[in-house]
Protein backbone atom coordinates (compact mmCIF):
# COMPACT_ATOMS: atom_id res chain seq x y z
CA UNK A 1 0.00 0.00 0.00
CA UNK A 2 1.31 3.48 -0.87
CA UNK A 3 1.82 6.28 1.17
CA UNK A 4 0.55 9.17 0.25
CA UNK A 5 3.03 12.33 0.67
CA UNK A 6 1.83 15.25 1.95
CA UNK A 7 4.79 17.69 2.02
CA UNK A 8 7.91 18.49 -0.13
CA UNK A 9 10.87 20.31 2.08
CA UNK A 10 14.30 21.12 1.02
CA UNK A 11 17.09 20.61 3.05
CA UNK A 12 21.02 22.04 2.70
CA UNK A 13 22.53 18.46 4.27
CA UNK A 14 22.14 15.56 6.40
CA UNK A 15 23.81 14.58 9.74
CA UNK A 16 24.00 11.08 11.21
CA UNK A 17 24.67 7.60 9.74
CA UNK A 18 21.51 5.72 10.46
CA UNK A 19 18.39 5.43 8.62
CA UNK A 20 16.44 7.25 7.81
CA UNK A 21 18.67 10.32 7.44
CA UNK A 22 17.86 13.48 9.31
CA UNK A 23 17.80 16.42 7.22
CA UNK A 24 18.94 19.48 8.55
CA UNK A 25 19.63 23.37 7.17
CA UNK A 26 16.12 23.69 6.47
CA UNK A 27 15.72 25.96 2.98
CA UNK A 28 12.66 28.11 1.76
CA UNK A 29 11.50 27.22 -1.70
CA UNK A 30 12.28 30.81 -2.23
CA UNK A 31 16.28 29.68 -1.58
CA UNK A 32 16.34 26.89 -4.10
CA UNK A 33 16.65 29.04 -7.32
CA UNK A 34 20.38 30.28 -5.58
CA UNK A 35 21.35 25.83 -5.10
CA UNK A 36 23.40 23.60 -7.08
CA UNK A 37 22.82 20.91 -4.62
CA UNK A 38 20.46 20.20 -1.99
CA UNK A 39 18.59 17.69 -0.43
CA UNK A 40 14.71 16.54 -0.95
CA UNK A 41 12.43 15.70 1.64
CA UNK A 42 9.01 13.97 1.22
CA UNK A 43 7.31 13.37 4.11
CA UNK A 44 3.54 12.16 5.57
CA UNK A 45 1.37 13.56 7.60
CA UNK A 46 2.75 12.12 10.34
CA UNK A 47 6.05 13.98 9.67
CA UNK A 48 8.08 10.42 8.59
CA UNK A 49 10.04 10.93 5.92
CA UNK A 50 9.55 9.47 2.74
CA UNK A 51 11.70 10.14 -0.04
CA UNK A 52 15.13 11.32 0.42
CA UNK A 53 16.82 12.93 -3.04
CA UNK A 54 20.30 14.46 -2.94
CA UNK A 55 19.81 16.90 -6.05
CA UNK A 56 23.32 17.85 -7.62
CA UNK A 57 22.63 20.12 -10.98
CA UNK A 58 19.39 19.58 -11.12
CA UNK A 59 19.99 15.53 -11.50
CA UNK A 60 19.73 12.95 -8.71
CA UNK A 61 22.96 11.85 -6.87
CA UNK A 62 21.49 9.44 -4.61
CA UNK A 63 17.49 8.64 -3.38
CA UNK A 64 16.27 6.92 -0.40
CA UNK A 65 12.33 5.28 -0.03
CA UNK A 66 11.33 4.26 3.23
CA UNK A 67 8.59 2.29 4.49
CA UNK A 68 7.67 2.31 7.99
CA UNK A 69 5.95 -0.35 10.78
CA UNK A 70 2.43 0.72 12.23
CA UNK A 71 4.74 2.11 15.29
CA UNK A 72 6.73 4.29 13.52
CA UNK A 73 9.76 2.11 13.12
CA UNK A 74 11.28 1.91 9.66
CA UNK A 75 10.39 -1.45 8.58
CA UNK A 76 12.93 -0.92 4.87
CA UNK A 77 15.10 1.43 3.25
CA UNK A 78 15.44 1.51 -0.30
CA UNK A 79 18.91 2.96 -1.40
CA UNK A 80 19.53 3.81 -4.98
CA UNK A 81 22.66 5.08 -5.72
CA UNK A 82 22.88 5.44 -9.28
CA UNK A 83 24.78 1.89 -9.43
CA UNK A 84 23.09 -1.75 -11.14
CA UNK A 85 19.73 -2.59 -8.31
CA UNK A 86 18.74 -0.54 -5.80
CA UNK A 87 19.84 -1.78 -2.11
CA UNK A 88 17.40 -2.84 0.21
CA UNK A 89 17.49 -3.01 4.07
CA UNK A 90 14.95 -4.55 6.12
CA UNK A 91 13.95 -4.06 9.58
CA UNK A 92 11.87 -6.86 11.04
CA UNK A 93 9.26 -6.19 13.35
């Protein structure tokens, strides 16, 4: 089943190693016209995010999906990075 996104935020970086990766430097759309690269947040309604798009040039670097349990724990993380299949990591229940 889908999720449905709900909002579209831009971001200047991440910090952290684990997954999902927190955004941070929030930008205003207004900012993005003056950014070669940036990041891409999509996230619910419950604030979880989504989709996770490193934007280099206007092309994609990198893009995470994640799914999450009913409780709010990511359940997988889909990792392109450009290369052959996508990686994916899956967190049991």
């Amino acid at each position: 089943m889908p999720e449905t996104v709900t909002t579209q935020r831009y971001f200047t970086s991440y910090s952290g190693v684990r997954l999902p990766l927190k955004l941070v430097g929030e930008l205003a759309e207004s900012d993005m016209r003056n950014r070669n690269t940036y990041f891409s947040g999509s996230f619910n309604a419950e604030g979880q995010l989504l989709r996770c798009e490193k934007i280099v040039y206007g092309e994609t670097e990198f893009r995470h999906d994640y799914r999450y349990h009913p409780d709010g724990r990511l359940a997988q993380a889909i990792i392109d990075d450009g290369g052959d299949e996508p990686a994916e990591v899956d967190y049991p229940a």
